[in-house]
Protein backbone atom coordinates (compact mmCIF):
# COMPACT_ATOMS: atom_id res chain seq x y z
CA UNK A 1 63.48 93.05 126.14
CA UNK A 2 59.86 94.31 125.70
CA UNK A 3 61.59 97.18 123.81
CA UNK A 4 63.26 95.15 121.51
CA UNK A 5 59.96 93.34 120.77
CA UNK A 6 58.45 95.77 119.70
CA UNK A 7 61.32 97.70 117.86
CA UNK A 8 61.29 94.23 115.71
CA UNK A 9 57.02 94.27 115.59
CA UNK A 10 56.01 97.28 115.39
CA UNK A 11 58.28 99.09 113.10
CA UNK A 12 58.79 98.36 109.25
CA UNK A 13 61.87 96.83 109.59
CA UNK A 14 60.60 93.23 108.27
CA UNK A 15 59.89 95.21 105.22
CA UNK A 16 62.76 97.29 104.90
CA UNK A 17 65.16 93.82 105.02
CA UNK A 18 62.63 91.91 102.35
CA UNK A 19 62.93 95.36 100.53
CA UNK A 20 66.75 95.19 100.89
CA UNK A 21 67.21 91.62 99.83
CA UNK A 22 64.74 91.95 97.11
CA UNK A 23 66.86 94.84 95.78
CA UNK A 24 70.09 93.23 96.01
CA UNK A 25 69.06 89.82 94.36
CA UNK A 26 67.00 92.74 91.50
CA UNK A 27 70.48 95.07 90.89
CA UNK A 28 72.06 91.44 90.09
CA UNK A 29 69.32 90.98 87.16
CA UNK A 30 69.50 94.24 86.03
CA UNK A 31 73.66 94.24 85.77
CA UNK A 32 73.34 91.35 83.85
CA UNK A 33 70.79 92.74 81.36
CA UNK A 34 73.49 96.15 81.16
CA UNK A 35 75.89 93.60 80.49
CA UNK A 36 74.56 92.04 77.96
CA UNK A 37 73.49 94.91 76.43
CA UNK A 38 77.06 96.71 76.74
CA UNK A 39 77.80 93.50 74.68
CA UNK A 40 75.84 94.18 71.89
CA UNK A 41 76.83 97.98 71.84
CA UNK A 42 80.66 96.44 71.76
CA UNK A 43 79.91 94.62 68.64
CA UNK A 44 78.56 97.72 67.21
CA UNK A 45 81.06 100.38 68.34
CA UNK A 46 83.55 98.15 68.80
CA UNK A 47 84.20 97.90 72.50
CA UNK A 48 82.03 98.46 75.31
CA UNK A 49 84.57 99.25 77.17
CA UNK A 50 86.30 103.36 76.78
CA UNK A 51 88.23 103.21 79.78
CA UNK A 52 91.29 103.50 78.28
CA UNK A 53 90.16 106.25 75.61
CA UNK A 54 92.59 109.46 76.15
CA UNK A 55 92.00 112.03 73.30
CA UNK A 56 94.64 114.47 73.17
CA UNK A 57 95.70 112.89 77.02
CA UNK A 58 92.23 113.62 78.37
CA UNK A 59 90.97 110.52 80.58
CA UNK A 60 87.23 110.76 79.04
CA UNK A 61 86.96 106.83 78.28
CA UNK A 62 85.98 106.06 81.96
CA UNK A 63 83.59 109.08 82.13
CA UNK A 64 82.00 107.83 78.95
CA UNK A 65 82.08 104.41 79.70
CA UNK A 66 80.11 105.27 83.29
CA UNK A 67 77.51 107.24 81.10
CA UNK A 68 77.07 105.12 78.52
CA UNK A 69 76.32 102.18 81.55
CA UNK A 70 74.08 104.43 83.92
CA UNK A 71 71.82 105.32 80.19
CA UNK A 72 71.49 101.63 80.07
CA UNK A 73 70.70 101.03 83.44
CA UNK A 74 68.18 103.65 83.63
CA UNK A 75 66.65 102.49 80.55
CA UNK A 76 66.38 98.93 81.27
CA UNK A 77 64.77 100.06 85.06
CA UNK A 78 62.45 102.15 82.93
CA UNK A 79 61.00 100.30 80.23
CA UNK A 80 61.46 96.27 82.02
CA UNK A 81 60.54 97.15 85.54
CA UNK A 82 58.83 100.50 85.81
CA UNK A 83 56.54 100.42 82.77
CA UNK A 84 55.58 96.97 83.09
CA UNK A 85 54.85 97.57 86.83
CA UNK A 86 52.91 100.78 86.50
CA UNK A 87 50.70 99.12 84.02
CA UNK A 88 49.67 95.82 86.11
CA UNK A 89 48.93 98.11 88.93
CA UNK A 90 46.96 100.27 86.81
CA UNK A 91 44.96 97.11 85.33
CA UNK A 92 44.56 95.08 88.89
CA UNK A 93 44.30 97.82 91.52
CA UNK A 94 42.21 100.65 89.82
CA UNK A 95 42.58 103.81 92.05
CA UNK A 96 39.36 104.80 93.21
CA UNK A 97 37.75 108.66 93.00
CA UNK A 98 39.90 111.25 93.96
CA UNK A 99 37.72 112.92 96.84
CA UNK A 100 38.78 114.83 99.91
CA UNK A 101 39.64 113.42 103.01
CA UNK A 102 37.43 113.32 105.69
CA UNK A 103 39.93 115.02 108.15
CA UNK A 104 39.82 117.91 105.66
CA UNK A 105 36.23 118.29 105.29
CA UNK A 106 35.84 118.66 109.30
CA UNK A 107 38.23 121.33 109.49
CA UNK A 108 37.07 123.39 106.84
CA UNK A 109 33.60 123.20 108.28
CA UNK A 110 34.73 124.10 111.54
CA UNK A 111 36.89 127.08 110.02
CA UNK A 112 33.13 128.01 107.30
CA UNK A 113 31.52 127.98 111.34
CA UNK A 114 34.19 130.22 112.68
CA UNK A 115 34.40 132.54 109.95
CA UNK A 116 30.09 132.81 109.97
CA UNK A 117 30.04 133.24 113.78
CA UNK A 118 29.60 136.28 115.31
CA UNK A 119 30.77 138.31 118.11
């Protein structure tokens, strides 16, 4: 049992199932916002929908409508979740200076010491 403790504790898995939820409950918001844009490039195209599209017998409607939806999707991640998100963390948690770890300095002192040593 004292395993499974701390398999449960110690481990990221809290995280990983608030991550999971989180990005189920998300994909639903962000299908709906595809959806809705789909919509309005229907009422400009004509359908949002190509599936049924076969030029000269060539099933290219369901390729086209899969394309046209992931270009979508990856724009409404981009500019209504990544953008946004990348700029509050720039504005409320500032990185600090960009300096070398202090793990890093030690061993490249003790490597200067080696290498000015001599035999």
């Amino acid at each position: 049992m004292t395993g499974f403790r701390n398999f449960i504790m110690k481990g990221n898995l809290v995280e990983l199932a608030v991550a999971f939820v989180m990005a189920a409950a998300f994909a639903a918001v962000v299908l709906a916002t595809v959806d809705m844009l789909m919509d309005l490039i229907g009422k400009a195209g004509g359908t949002p929908d190509f599936s049924n599209w076969t030029p000269e017998g060539i099933s290219v409607g369901a390729f086209l409508t899969a394309l046209i939806s992931f270009i979508v999707i990856a724009a409404v991640v981009y500019f209504l979740i990544v953008m946004p998100y990348t700029k509050a963390q720039e504005k409320y948690f500032p990185k600090g200076e960009e300096g070398t770890p202090d793990d890093v300095v030690l061993l490249q002192e003790i490597r200067d010491l080696l290498a000015n040593r001599t035999v």
